[in-house]
PDB file of N, CA and C in Angstrom:
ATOM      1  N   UNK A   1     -14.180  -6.420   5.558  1.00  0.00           N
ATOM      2  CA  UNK A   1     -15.383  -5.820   4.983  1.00  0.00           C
ATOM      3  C   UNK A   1     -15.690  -6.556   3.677  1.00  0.00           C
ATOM      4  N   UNK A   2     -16.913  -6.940   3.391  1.00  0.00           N
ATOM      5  CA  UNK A   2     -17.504  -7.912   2.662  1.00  0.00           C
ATOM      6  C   UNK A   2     -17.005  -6.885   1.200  1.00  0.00           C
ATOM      7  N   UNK A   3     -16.894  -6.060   1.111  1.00  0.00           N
ATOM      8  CA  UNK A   3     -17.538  -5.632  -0.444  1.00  0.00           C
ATOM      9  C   UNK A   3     -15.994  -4.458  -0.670  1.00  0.00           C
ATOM     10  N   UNK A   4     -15.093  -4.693   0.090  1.00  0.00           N
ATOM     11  CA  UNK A   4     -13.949  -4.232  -0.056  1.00  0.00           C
ATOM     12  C   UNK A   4     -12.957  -4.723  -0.827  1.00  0.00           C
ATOM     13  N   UNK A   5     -12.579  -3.924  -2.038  1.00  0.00           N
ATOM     14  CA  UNK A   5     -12.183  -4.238  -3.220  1.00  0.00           C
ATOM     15  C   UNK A   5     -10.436  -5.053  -2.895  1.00  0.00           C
ATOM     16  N   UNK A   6      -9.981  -4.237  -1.787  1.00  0.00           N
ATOM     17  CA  UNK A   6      -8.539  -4.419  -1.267  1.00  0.00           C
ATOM     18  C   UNK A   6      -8.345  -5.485  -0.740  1.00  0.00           C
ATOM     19  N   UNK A   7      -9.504  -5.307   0.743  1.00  0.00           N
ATOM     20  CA  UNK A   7      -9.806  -7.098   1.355  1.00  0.00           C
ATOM     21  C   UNK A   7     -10.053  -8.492   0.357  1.00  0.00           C
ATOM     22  N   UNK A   8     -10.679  -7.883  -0.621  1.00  0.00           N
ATOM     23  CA  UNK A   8     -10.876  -9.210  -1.788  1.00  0.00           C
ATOM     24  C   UNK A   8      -9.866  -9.820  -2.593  1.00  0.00           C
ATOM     25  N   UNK A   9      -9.027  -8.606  -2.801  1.00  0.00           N
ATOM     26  CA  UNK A   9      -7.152  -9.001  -3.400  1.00  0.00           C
ATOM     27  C   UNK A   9      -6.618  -9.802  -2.352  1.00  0.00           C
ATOM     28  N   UNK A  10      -6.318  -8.789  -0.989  1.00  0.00           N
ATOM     29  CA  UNK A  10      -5.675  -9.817  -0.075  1.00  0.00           C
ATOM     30  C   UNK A  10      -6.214 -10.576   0.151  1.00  0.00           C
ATOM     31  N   UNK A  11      -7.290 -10.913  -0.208  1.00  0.00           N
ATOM     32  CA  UNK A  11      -8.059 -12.898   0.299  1.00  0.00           C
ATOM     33  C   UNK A  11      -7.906 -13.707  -0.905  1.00  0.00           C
ATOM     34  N   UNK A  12      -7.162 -13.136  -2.211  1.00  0.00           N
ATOM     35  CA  UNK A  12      -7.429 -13.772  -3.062  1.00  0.00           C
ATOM     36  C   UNK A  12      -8.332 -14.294  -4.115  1.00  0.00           C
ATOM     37  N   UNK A  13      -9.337 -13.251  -3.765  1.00  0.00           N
ATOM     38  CA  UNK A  13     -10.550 -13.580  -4.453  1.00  0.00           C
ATOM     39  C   UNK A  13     -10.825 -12.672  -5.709  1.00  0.00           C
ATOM     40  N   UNK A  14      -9.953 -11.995  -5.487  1.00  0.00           N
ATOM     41  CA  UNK A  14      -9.757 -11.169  -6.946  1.00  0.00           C
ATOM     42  C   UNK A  14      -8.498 -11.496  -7.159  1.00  0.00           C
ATOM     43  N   UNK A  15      -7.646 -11.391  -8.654  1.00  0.00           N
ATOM     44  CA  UNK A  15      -6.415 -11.660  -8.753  1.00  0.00           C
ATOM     45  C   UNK A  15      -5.633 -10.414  -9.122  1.00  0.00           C
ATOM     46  N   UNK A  16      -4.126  -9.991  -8.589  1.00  0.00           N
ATOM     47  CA  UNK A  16      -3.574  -9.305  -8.522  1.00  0.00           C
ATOM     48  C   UNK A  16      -1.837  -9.752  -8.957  1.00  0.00           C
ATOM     49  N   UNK A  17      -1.369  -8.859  -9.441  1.00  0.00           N
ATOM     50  CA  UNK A  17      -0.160  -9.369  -9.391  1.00  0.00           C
ATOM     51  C   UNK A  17       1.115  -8.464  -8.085  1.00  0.00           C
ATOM     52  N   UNK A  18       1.143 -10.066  -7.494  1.00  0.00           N
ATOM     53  CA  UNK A  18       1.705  -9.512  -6.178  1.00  0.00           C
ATOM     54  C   UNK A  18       3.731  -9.902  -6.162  1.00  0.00           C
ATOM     55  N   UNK A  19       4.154  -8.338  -5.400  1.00  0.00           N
ATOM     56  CA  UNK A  19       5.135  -8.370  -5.192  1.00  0.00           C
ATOM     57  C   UNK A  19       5.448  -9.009  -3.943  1.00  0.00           C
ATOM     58  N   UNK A  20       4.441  -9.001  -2.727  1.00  0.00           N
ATOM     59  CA  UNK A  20       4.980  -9.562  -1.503  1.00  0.00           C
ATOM     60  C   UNK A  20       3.857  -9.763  -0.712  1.00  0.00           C
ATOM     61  N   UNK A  21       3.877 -11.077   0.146  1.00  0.00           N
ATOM     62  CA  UNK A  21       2.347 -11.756   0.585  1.00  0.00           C
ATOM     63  C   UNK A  21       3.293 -11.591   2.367  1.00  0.00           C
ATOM     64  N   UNK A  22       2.544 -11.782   3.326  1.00  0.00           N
ATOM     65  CA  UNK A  22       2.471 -12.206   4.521  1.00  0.00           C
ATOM     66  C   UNK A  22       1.395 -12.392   4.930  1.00  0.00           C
ATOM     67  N   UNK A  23       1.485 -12.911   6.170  1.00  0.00           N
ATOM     68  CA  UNK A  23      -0.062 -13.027   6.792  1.00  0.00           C
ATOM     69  C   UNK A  23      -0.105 -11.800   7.443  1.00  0.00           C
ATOM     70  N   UNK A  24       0.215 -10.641   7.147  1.00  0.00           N
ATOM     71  CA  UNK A  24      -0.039  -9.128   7.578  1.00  0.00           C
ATOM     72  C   UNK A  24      -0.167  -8.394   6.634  1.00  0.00           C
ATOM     73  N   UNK A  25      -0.007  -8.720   5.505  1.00  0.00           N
ATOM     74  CA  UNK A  25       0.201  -7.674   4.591  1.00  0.00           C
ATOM     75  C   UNK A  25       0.423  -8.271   3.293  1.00  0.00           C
ATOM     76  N   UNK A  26      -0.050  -7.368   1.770  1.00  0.00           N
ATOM     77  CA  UNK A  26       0.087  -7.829   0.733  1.00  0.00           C
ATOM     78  C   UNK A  26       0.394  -6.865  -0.597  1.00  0.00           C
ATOM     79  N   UNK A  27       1.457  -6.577  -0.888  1.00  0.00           N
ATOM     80  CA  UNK A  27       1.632  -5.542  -2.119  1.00  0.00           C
ATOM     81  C   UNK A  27       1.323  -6.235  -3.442  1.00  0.00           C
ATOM     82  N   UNK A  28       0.770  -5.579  -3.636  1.00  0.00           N
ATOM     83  CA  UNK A  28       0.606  -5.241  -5.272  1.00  0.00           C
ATOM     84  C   UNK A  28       0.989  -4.611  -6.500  1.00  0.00           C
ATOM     85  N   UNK A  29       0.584  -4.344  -7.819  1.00  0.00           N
ATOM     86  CA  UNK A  29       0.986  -3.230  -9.030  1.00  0.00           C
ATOM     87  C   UNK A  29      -0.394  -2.755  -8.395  1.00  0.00           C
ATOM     88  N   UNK A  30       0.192  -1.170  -8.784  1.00  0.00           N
ATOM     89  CA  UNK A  30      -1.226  -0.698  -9.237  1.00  0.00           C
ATOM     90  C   UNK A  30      -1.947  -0.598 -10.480  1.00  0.00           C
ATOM     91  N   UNK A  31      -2.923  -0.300 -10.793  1.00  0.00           N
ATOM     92  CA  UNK A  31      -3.848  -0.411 -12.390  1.00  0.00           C
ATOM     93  C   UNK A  31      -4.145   0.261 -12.556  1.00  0.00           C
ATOM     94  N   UNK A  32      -3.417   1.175 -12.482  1.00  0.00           N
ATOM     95  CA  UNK A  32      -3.677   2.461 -12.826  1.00  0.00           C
ATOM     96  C   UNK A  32      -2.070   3.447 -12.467  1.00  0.00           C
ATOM     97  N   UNK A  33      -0.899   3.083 -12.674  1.00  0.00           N
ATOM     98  CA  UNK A  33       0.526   3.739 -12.358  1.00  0.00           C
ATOM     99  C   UNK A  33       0.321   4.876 -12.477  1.00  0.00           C
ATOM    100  N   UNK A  34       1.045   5.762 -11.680  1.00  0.00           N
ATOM    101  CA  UNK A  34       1.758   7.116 -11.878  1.00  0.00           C
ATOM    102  C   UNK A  34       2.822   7.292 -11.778  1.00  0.00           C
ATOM    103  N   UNK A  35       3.946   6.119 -11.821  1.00  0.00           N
ATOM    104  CA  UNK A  35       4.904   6.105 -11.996  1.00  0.00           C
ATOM    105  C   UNK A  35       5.563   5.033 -12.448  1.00  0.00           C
ATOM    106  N   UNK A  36       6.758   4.403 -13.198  1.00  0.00           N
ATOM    107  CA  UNK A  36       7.117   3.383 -13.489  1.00  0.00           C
ATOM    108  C   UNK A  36       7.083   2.131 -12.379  1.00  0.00           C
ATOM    109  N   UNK A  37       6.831   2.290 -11.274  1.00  0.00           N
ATOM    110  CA  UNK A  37       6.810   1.374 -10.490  1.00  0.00           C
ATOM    111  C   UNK A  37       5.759   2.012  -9.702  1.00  0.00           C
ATOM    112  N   UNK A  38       4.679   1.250  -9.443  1.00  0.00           N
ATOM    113  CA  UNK A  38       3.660   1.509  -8.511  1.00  0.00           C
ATOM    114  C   UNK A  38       3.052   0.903  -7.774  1.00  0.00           C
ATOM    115  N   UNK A  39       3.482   0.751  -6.635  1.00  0.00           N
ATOM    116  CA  UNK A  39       2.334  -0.396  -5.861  1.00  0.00           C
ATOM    117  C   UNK A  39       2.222  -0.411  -4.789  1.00  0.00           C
ATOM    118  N   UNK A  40       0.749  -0.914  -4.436  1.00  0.00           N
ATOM    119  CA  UNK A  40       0.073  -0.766  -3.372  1.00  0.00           C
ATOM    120  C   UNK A  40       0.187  -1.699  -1.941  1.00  0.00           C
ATOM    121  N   UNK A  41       0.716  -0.886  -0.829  1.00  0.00           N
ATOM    122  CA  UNK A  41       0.791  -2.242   0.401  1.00  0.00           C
ATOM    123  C   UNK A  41      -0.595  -1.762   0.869  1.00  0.00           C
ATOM    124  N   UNK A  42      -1.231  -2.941   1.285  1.00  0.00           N
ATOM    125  CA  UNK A  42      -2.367  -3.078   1.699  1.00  0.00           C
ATOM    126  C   UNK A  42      -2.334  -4.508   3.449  1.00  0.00           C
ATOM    127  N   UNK A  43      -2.452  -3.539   4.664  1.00  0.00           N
ATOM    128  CA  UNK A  43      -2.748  -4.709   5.490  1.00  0.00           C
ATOM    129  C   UNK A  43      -4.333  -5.645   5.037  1.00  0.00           C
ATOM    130  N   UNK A  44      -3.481  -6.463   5.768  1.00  0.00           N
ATOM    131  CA  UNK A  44      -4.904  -7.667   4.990  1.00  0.00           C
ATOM    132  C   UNK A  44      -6.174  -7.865   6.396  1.00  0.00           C
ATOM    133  N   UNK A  45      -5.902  -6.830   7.244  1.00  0.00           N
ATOM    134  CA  UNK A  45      -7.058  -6.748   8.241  1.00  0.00           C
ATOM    135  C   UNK A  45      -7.532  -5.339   7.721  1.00  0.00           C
ATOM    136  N   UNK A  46      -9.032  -5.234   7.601  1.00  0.00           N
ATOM    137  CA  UNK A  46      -9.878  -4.011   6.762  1.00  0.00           C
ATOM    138  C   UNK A  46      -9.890  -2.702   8.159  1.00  0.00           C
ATOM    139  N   UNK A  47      -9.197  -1.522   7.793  1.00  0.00           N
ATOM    140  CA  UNK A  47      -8.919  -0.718   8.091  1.00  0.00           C
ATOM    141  C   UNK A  47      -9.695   0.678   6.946  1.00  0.00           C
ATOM    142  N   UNK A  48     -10.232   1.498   7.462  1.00  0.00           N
ATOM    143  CA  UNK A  48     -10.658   2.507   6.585  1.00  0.00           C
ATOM    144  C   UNK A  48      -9.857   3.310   6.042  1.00  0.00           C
ATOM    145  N   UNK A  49      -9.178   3.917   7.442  1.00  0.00           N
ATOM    146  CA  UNK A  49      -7.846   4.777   7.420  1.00  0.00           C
ATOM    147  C   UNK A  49      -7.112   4.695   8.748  1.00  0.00           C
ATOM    148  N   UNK A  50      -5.963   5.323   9.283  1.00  0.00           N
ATOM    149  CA  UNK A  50      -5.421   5.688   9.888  1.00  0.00           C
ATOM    150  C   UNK A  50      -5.942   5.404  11.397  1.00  0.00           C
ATOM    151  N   UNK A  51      -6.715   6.851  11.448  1.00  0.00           N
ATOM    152  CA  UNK A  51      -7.188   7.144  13.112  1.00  0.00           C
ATOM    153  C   UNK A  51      -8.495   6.273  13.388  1.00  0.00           C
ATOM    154  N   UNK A  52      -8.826   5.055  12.271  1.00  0.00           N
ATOM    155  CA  UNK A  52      -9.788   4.191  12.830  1.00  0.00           C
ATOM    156  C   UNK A  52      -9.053   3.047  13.762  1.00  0.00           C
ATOM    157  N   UNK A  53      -7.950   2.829  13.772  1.00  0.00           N
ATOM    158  CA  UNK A  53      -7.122   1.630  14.509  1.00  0.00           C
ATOM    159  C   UNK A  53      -6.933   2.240  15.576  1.00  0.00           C
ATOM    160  N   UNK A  54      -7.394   1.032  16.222  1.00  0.00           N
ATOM    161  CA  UNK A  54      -7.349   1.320  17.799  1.00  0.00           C
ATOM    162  C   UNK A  54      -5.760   1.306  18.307  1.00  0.00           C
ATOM    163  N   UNK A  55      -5.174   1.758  19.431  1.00  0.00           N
ATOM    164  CA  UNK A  55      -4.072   2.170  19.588  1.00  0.00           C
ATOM    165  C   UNK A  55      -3.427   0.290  20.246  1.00  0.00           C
ATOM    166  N   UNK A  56      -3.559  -0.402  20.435  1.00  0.00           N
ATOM    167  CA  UNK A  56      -3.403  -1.357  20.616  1.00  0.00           C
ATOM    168  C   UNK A  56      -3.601  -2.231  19.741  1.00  0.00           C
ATOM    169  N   UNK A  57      -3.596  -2.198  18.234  1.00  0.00           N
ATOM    170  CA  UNK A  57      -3.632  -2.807  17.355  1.00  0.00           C
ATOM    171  C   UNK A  57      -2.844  -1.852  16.151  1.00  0.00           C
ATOM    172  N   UNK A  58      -1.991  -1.133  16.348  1.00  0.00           N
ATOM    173  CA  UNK A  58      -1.325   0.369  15.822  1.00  0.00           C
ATOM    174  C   UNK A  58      -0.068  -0.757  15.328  1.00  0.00           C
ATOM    175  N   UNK A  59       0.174  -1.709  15.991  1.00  0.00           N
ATOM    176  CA  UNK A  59       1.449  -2.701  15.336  1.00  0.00           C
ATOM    177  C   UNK A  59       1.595  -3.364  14.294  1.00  0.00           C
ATOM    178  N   UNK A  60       0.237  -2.986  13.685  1.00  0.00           N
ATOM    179  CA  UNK A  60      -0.493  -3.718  12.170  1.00  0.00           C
ATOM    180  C   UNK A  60       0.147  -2.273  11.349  1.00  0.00           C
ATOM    181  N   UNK A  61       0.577  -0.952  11.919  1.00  0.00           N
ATOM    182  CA  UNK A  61       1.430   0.130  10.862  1.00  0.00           C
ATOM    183  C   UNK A  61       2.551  -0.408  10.757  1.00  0.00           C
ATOM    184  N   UNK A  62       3.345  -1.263  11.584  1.00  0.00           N
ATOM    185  CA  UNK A  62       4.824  -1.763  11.767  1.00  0.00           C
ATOM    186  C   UNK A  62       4.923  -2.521  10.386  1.00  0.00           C
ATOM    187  N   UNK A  63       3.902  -3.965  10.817  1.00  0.00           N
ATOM    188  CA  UNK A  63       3.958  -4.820  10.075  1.00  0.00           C
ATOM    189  C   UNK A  63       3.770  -3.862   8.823  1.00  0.00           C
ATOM    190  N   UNK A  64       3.040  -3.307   7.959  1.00  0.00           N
ATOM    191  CA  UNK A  64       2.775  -2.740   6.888  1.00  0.00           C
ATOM    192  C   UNK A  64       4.168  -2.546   6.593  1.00  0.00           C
ATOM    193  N   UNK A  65       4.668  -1.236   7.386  1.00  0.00           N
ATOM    194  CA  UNK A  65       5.579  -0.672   6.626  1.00  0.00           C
ATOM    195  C   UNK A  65       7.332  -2.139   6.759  1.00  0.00           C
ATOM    196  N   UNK A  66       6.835  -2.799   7.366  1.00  0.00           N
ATOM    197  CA  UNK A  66       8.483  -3.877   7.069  1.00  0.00           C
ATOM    198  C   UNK A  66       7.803  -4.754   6.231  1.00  0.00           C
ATOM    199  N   UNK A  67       6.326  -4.595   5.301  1.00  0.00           N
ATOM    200  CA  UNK A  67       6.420  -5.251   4.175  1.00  0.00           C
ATOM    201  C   UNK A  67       6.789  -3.823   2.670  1.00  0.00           C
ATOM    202  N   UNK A  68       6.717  -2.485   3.059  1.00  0.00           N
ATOM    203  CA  UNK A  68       7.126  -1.891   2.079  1.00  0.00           C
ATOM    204  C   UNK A  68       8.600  -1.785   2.007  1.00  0.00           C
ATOM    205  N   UNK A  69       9.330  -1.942   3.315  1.00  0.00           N
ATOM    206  CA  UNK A  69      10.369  -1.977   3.112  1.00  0.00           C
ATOM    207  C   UNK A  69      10.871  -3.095   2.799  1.00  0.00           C
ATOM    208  N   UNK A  70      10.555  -4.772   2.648  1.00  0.00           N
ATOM    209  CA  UNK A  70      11.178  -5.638   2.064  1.00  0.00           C
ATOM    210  C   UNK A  70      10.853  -5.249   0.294  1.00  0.00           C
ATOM    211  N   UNK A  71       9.926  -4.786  -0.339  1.00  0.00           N
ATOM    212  CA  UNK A  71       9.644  -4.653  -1.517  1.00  0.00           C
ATOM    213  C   UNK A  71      10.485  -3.578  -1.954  1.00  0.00           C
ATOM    214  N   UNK A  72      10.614  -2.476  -1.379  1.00  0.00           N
ATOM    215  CA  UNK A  72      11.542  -1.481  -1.359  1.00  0.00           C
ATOM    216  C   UNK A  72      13.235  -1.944  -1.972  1.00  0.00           C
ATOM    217  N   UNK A  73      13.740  -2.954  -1.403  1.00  0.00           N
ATOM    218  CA  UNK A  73      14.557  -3.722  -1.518  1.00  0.00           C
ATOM    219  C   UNK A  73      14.724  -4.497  -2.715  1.00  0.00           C
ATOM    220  N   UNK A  74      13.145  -5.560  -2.418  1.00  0.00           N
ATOM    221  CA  UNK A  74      13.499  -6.388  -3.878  1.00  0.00           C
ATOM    222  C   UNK A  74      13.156  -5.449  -5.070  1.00  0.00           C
ATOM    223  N   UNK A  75      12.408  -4.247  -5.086  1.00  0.00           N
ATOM    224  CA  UNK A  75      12.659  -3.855  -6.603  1.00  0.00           C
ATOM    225  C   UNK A  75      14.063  -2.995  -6.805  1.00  0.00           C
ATOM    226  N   UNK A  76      14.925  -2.821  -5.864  1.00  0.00           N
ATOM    227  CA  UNK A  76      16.183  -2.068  -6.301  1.00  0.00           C
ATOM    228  C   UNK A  76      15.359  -0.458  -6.210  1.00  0.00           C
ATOM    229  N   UNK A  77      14.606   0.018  -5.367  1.00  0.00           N
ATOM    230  CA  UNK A  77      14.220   1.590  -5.463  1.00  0.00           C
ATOM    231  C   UNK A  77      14.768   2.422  -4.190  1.00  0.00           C
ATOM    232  N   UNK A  78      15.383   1.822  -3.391  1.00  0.00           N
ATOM    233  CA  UNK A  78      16.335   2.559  -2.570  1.00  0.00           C
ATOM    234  C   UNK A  78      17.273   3.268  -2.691  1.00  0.00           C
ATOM    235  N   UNK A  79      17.930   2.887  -4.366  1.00  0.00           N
ATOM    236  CA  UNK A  79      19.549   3.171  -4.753  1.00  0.00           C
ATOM    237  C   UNK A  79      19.247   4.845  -5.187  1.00  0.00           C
ATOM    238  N   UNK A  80      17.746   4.771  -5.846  1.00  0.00           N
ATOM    239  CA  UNK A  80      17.714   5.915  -6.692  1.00  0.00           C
ATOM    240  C   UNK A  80      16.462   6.759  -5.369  1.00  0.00           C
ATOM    241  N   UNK A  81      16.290   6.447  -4.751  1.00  0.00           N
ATOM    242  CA  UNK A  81      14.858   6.769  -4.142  1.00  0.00           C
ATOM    243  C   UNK A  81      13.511   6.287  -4.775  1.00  0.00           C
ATOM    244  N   UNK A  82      12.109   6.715  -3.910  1.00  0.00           N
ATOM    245  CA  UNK A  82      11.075   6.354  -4.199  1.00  0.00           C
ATOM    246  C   UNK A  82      10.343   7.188  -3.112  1.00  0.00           C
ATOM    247  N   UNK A  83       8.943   7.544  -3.810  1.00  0.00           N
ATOM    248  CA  UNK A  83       7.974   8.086  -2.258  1.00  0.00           C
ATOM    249  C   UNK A  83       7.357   6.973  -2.141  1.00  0.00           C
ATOM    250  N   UNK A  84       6.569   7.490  -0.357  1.00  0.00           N
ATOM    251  CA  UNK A  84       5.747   6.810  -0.012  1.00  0.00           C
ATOM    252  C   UNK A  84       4.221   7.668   0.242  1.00  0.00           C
ATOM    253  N   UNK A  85       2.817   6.956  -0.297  1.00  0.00           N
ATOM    254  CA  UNK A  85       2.005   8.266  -0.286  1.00  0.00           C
ATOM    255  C   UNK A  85       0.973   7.613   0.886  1.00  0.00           C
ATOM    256  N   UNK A  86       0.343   7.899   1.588  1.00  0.00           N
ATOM    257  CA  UNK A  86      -0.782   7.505   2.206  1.00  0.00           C
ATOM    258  C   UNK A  86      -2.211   8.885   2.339  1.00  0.00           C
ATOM    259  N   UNK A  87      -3.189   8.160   1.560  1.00  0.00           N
ATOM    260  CA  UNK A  87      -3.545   9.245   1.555  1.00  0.00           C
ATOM    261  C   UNK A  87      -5.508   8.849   1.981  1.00  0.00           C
ATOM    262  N   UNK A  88      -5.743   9.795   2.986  1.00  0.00           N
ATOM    263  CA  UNK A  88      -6.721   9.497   3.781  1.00  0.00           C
ATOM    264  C   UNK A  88      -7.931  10.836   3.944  1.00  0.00           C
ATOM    265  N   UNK A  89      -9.050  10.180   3.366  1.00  0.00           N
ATOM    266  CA  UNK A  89     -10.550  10.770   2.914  1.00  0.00           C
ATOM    267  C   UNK A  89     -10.569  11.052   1.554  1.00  0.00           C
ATOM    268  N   UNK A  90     -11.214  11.799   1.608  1.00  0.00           N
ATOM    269  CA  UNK A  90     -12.108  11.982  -0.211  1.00  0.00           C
ATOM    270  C   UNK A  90     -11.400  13.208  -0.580  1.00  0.00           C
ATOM    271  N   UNK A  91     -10.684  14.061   0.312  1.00  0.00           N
ATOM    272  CA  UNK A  91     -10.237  15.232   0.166  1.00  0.00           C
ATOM    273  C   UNK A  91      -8.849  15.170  -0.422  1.00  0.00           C
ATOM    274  N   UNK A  92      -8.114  13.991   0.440  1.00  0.00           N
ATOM    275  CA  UNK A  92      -6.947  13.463   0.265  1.00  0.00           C
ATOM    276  C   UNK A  92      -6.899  12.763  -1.260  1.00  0.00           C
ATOM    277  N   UNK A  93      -7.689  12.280  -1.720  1.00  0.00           N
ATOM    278  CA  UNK A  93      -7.686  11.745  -3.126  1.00  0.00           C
ATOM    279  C   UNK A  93      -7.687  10.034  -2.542  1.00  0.00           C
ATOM    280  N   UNK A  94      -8.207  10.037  -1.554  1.00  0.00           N
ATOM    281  CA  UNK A  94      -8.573   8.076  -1.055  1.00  0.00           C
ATOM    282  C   UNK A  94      -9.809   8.010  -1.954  1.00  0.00           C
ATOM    283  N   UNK A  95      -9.534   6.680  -2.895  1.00  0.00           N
ATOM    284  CA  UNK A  95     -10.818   6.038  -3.621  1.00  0.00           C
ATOM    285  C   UNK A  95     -10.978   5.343  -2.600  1.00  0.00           C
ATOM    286  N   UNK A  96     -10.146   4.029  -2.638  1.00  0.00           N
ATOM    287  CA  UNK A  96     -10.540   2.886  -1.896  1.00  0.00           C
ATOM    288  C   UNK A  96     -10.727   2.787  -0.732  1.00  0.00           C
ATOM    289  N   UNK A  97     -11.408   2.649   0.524  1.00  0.00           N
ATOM    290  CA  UNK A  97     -11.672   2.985   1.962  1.00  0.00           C
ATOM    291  C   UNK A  97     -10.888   1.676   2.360  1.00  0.00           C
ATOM    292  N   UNK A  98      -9.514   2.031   2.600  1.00  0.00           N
ATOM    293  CA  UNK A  98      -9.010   0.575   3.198  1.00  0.00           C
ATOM    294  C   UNK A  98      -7.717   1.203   2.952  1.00  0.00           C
ATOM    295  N   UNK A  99      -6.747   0.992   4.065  1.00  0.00           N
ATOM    296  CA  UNK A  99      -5.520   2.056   4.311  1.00  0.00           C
ATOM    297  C   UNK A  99      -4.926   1.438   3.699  1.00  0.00           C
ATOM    298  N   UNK A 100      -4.015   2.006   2.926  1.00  0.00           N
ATOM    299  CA  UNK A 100      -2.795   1.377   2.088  1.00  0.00           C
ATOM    300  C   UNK A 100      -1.679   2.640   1.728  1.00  0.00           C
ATOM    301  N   UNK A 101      -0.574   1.968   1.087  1.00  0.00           N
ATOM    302  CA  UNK A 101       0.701   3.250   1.154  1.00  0.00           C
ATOM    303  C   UNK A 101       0.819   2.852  -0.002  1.00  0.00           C
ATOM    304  N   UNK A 102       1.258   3.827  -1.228  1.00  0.00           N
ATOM    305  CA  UNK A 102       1.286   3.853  -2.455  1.00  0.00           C
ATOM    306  C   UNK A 102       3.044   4.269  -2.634  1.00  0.00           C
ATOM    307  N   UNK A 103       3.501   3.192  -3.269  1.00  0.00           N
ATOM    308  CA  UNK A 103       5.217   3.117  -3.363  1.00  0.00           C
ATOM    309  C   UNK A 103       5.302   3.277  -5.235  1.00  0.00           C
ATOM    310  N   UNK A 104       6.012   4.948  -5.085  1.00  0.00           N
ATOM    311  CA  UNK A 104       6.113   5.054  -6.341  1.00  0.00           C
ATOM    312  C   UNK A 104       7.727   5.245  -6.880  1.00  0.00           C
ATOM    313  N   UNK A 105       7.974   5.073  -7.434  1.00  0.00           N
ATOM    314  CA  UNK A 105       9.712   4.832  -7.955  1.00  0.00           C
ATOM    315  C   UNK A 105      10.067   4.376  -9.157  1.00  0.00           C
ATOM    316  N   UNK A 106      10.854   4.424  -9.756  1.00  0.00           N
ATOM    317  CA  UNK A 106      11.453   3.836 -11.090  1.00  0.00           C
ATOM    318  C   UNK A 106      11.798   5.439 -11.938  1.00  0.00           C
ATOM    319  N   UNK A 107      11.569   6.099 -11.348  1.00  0.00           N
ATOM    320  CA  UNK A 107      11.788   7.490 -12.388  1.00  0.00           C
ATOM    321  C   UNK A 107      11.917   9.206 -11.105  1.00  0.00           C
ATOM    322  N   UNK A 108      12.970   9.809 -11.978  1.00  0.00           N
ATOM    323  CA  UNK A 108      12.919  10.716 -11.489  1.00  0.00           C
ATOM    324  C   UNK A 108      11.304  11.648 -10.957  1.00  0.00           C
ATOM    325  N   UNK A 109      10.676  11.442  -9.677  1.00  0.00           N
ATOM    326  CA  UNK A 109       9.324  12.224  -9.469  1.00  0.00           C
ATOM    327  C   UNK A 109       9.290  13.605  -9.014  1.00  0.00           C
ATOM    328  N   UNK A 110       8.265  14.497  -9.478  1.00  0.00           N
ATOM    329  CA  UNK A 110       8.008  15.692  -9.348  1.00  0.00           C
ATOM    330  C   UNK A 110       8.228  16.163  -7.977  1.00  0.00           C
ATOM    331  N   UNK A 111       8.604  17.307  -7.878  1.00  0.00           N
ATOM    332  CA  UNK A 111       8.721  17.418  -6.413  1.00  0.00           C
ATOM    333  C   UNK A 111       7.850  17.968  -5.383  1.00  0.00           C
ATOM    334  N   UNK A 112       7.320  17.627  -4.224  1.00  0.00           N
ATOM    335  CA  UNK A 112       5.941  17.624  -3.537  1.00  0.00           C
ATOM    336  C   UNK A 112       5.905  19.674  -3.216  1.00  0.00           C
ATOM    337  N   UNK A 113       4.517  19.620  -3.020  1.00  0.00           N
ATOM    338  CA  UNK A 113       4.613  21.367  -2.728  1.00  0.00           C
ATOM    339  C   UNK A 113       5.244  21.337  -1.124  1.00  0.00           C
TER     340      UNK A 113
END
């Protein structure tokens, strides 16, 4: 999507500071933290949310999540824990229309209701 703020990081056309690139996927910091470690995996094919991927292209969730779990790794947030948030519509608190999982860790976090 032409005017997608996420698609423009993963193409490089905006600059980001990235923890982990593939040709499936691309984490980031976020700019805006809510926690000492924050960042965003973003597949680099434009997805709105979730139940827009067709079920035969559902292997682009795989790839995602074995790039949060290599980052998972290199920042050392396994030892202590970390969440993972995905959060989908306007209700959910999604700004950006482009699926991504929000990896928060580095500090003891509040605990979910």
């Amino acid at each position: 999507m032409s005017d997608c703020i996420f698609c423009k990081i993963a193409q490089g056309k905006i600059p980001a500071q990235f923890a982990y690139s593939d040709e499936h996927a691309v984490v980031f910091k976020d700019l805006s933290p809510k926690a000492p470690v924050h960042l965003l995996a973003v597949p680099r094919q434009h997805y709105a949310c979730i139940q827009d991927i067709e079920p035969l292209n559902m292997g682009i969730m795989a790839k995602l999540m074995g790039a949060v779990s290599q980052v998972v790794k290199q920042e050392k947030l396994s030892e202590k824990g970390y969440r993972l948030v995905v959060n989908s519509g306007a209700d959910a608190g999604q700004v950006v229309q482009h699926i991504h999982v929000h990896i928060l860790g580095g500090a003891k976090l509040a605990q979910c209701p």
